[in-house]
N, C-alpha and C. Protein backbone atom coordinates (compact mmCIF):
# COMPACT_ATOMS: atom_id res chain seq x y z
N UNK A 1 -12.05 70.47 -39.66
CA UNK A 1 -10.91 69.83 -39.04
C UNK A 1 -10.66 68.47 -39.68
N UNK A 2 -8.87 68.22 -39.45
CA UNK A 2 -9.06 66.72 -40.24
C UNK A 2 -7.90 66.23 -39.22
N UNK A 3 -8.31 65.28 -38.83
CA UNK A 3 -7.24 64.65 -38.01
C UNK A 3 -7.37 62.67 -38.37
N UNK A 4 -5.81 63.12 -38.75
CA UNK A 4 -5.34 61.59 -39.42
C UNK A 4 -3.91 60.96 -38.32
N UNK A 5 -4.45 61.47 -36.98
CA UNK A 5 -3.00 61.22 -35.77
C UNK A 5 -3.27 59.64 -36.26
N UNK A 6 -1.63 59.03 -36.31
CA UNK A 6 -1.59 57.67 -36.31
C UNK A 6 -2.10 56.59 -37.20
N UNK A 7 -1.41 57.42 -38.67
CA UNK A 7 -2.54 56.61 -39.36
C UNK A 7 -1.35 55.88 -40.41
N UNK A 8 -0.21 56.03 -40.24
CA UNK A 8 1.00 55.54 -40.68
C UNK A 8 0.81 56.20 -42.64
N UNK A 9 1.03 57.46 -42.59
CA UNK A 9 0.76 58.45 -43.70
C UNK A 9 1.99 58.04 -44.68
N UNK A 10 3.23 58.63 -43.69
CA UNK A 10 4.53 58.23 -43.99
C UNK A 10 4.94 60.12 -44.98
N UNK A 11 5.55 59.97 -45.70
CA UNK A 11 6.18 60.94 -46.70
C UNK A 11 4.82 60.86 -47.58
N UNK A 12 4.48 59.66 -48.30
CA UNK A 12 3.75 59.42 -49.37
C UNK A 12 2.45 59.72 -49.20
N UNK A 13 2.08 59.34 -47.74
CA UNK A 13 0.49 59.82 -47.61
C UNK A 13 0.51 61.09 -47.22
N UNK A 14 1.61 61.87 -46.86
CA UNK A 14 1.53 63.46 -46.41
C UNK A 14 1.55 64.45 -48.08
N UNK A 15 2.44 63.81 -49.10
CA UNK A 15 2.37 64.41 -49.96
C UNK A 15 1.17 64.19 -51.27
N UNK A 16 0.35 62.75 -50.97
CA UNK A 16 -1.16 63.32 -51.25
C UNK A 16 -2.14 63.85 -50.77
N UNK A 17 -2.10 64.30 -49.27
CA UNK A 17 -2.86 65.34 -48.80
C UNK A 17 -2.63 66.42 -49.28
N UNK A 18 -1.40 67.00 -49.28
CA UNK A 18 -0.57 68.21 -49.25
C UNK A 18 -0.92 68.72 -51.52
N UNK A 19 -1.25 68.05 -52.38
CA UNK A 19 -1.68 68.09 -53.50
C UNK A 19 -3.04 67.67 -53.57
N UNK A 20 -3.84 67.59 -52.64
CA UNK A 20 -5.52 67.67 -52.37
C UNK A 20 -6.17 68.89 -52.67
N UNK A 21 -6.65 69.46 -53.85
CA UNK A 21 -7.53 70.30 -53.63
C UNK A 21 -9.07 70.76 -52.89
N UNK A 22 -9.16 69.72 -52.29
CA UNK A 22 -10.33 69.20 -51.66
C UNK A 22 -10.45 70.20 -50.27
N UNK A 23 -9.55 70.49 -49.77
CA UNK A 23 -9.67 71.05 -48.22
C UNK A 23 -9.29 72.30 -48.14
N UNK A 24 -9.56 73.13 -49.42
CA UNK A 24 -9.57 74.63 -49.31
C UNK A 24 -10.33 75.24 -47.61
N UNK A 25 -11.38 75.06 -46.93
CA UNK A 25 -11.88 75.73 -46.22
C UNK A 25 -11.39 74.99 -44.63
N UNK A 26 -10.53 73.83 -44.78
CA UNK A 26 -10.08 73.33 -43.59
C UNK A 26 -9.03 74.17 -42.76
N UNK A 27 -9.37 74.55 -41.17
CA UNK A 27 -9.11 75.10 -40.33
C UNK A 27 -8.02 74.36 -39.42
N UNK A 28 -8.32 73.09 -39.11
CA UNK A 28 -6.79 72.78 -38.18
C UNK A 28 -7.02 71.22 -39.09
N UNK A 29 -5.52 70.85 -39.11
CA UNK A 29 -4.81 69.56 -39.41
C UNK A 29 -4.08 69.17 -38.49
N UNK A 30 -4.50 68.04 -38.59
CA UNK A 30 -3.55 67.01 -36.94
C UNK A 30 -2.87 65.74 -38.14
N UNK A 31 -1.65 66.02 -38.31
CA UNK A 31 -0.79 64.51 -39.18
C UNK A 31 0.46 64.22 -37.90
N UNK A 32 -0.29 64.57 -37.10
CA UNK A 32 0.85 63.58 -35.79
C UNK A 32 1.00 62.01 -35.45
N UNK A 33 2.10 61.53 -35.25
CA UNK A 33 2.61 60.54 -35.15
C UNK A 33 2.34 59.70 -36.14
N UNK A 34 2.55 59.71 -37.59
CA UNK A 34 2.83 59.66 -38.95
C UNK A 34 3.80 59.15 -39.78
N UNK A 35 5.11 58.95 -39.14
CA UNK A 35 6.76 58.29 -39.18
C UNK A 35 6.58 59.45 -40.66
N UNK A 36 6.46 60.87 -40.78
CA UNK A 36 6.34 61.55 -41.68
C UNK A 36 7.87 62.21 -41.29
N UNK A 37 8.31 62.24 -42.54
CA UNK A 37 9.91 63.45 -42.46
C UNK A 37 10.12 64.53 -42.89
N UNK A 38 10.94 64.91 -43.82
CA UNK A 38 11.68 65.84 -44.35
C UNK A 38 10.73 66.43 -45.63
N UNK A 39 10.44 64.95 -46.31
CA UNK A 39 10.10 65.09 -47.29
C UNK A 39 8.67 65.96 -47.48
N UNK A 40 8.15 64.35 -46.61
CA UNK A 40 6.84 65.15 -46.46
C UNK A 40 6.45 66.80 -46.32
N UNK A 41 7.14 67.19 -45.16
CA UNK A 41 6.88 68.40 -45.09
C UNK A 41 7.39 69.25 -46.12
N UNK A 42 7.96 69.09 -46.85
CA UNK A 42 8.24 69.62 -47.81
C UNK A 42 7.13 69.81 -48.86
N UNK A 43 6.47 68.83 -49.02
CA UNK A 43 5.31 68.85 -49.57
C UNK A 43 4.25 69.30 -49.28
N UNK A 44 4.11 69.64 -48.12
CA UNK A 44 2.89 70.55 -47.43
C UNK A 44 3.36 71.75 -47.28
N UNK A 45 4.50 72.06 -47.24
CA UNK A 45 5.23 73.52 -47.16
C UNK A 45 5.02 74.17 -48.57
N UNK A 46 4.74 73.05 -49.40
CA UNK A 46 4.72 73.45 -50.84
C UNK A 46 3.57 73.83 -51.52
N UNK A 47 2.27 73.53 -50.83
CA UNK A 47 0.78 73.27 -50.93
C UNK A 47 0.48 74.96 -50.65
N UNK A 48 -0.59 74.81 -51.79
CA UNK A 48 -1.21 76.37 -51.36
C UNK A 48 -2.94 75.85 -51.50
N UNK A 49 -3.22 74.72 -51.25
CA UNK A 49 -4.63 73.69 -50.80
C UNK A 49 -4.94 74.45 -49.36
N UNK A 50 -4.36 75.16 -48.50
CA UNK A 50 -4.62 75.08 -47.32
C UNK A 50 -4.65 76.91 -46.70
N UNK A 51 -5.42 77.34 -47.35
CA UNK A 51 -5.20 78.83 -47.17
C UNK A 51 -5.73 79.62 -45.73
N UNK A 52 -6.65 78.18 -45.43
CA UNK A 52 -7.70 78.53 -43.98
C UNK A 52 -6.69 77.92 -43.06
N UNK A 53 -6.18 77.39 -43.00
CA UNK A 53 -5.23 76.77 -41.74
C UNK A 53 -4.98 77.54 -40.63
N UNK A 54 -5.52 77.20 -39.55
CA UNK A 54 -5.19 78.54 -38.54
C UNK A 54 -4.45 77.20 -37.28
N UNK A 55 -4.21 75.67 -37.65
CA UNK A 55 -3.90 74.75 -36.60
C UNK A 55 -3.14 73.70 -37.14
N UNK A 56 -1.90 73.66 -36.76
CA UNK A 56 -1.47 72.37 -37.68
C UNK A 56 -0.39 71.56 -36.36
N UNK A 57 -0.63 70.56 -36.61
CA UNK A 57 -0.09 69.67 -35.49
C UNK A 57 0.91 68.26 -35.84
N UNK A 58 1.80 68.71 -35.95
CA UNK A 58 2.91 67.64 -37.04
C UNK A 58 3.84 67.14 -35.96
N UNK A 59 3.42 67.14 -34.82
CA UNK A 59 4.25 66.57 -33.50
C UNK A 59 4.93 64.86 -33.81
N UNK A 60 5.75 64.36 -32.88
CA UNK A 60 6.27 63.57 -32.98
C UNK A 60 6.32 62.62 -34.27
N UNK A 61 6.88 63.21 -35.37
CA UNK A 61 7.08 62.60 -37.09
C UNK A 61 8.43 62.33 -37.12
N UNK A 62 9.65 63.25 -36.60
CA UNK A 62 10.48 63.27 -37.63
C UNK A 62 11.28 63.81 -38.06
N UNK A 63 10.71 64.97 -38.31
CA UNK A 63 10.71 66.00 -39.09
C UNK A 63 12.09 67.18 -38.52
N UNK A 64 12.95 67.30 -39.30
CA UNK A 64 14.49 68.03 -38.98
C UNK A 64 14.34 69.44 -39.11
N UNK A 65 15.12 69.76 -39.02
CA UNK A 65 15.41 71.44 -38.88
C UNK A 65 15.19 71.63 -40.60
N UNK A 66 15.66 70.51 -41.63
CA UNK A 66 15.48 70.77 -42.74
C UNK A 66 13.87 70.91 -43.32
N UNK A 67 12.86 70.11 -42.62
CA UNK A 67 11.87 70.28 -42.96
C UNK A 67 11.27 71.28 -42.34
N UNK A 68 11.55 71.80 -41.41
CA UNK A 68 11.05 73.24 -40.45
C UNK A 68 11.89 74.43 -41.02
N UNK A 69 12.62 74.26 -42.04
CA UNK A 69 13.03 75.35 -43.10
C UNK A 69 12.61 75.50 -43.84
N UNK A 70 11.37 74.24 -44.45
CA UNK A 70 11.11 74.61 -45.60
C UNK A 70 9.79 75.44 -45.27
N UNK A 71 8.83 75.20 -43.85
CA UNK A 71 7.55 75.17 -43.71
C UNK A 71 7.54 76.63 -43.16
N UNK A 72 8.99 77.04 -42.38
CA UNK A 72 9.33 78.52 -42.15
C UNK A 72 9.62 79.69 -43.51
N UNK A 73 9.76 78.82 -45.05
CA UNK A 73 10.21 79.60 -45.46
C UNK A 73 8.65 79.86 -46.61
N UNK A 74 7.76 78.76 -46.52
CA UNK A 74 6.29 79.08 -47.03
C UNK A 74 5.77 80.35 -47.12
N UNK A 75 4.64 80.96 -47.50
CA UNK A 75 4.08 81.74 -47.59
C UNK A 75 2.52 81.16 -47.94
N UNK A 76 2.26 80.05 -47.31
CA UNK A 76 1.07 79.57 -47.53
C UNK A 76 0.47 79.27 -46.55
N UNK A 77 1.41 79.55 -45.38
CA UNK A 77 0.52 79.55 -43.64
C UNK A 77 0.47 80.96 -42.87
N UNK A 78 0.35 82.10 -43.22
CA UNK A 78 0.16 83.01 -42.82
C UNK A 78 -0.96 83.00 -42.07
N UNK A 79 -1.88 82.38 -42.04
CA UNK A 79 -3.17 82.34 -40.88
C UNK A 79 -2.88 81.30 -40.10
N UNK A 80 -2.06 80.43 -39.45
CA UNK A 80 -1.61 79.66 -39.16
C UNK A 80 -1.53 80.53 -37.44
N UNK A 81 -2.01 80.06 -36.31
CA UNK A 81 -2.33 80.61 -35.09
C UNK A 81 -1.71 79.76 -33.87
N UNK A 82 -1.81 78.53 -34.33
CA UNK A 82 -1.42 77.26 -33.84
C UNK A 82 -0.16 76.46 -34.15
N UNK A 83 0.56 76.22 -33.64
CA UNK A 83 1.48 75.10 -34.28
C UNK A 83 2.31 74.63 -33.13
N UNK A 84 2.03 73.06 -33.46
CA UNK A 84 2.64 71.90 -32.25
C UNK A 84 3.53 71.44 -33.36
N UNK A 85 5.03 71.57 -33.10
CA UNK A 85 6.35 70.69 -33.77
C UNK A 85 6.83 69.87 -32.57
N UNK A 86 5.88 69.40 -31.40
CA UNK A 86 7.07 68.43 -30.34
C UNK A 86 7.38 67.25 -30.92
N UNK A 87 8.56 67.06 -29.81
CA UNK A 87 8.89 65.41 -30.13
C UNK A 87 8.98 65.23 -31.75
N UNK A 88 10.08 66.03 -32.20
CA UNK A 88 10.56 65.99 -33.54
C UNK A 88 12.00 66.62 -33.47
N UNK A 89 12.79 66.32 -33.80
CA UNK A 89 14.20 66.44 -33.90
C UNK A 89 15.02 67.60 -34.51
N UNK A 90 14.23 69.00 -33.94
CA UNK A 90 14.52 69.96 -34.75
C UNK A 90 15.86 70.76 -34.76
N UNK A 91 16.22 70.56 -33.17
CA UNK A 91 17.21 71.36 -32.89
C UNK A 91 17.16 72.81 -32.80
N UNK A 92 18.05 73.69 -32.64
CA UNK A 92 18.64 74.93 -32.63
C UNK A 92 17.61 75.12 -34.38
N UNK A 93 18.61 74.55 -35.42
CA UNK A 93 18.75 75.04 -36.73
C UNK A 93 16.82 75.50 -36.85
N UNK A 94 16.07 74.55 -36.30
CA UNK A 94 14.86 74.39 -36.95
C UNK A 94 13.94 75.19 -36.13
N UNK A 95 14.52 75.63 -35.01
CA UNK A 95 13.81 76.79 -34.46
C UNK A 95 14.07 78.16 -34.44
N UNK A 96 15.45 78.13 -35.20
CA UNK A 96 15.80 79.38 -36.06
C UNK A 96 15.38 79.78 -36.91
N UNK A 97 14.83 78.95 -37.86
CA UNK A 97 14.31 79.12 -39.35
C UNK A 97 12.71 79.44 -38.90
N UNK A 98 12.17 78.63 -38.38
CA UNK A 98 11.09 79.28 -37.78
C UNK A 98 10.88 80.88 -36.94
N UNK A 99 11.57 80.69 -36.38
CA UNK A 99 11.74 82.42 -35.73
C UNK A 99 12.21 83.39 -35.98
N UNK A 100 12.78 83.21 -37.39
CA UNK A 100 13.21 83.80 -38.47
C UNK A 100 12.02 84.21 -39.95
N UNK A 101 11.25 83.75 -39.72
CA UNK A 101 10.35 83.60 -40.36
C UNK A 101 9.03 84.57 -40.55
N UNK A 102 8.84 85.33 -41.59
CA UNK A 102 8.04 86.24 -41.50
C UNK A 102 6.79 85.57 -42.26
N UNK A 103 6.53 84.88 -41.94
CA UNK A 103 5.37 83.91 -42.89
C UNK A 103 4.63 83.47 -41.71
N UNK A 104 4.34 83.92 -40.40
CA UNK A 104 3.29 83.65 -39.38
C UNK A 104 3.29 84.60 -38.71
N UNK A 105 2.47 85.88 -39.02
CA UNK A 105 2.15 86.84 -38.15
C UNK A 105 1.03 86.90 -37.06
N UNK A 106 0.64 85.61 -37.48
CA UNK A 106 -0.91 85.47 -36.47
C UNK A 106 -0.23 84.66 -35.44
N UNK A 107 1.02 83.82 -35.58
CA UNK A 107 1.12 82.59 -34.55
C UNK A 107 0.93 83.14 -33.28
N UNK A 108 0.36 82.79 -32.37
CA UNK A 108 0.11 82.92 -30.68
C UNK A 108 0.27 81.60 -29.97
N UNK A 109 0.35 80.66 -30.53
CA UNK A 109 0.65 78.92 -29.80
C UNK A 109 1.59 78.67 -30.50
N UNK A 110 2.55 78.32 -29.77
CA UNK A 110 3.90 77.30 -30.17
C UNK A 110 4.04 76.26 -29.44
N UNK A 111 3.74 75.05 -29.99
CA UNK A 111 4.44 73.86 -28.67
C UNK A 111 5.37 72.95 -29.13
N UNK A 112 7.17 73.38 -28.73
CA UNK A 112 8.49 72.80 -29.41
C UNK A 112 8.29 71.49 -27.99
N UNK A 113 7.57 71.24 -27.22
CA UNK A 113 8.37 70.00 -26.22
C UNK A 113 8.79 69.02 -26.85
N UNK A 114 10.07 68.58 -25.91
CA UNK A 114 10.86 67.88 -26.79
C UNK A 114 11.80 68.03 -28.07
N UNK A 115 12.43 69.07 -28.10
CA UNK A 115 12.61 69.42 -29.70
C UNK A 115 14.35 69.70 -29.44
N UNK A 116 14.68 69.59 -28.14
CA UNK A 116 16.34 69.81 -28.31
C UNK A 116 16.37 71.23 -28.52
N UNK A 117 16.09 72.42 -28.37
CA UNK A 117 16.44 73.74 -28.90
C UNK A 117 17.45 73.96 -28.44
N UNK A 118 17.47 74.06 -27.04
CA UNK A 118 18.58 74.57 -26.56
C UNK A 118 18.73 76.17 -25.74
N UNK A 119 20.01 76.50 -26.04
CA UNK A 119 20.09 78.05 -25.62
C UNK A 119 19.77 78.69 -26.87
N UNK A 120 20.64 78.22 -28.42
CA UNK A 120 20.53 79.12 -29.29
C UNK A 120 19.09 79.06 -29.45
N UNK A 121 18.07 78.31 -29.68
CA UNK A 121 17.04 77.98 -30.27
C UNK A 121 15.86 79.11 -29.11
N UNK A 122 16.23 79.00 -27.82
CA UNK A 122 15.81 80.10 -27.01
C UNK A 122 16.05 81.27 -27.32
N UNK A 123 17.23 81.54 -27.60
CA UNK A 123 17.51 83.20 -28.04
C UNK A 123 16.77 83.20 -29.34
N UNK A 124 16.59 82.46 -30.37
CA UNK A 124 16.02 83.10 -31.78
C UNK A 124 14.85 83.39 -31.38
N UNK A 125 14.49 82.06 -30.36
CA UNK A 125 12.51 82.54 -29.95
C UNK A 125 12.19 83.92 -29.45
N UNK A 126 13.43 83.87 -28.60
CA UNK A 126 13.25 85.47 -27.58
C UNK A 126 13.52 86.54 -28.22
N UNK A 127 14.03 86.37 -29.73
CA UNK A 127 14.53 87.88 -30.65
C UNK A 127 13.32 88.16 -31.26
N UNK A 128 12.34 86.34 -31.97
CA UNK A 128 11.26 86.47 -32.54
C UNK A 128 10.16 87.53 -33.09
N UNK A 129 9.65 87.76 -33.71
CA UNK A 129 8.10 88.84 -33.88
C UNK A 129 7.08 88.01 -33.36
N UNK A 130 7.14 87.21 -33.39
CA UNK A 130 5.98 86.07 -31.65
C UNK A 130 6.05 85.54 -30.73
């Protein structure tokens, strides 16, 4: 486990974790409350460092429907079991792309609180494969 909650990472410190070869066998990541965005996640969406990930916790960053498109459209979190996006500004768009998403067949925890979904963002969850 690596938990860096609150450590003011930003974009820059998420995208040298996210190019770390170091944490091949790490199981859950906590980069919550981080002032981390778009970018960042883009950069961890981009990472194939993280093949054990079964927990990732990117809550209150930031982070838009654009960066929850990119992390929905990965293929590098498929063991991914866990995932907290609250208190991040995702909207409808970013819980579509996620529930649209065939790149988490293991997910069984979702926690959007706070995230604005909405009705549409309810119906994509409720069409979902999780």
């Amino acid at each position: 486990s690596l938990n860096v909650l609150c450590n003011h990472l930003f974009d820059a410190g998420l995208q040298v974790l996210a190019g770390s070869s170091f944490f091949p066998n790490l199981s859950h990541l906590n980069v919550s409350v981080n002032h981390i965005r778009d970018e960042g996640m883009e950069a961890l969406a981009g990472s194939s460092f993280f093949p054990n990930l079964t927990s990732l916790n990117i809550c209150d960053n930031g982070i838009s429907a654009s960066g929850m498109r990119a992390l929905a459209s990965s293929s590098f979190f498929t063991n991914l079991m866990s995932l907290v996006i609250s208190d991040n500004p995702l909207c409808a768009p970013g819980i579509q792309a996620l529930a649209a998403s065939p790149f988490f067949p293991k997910l069984t925890s979702l926690d959007i609180t706070h995230c604005a979904v909405g009705v549409v963002g309810m119906q994509a969850l409720a069409a979902s494969p999780f």
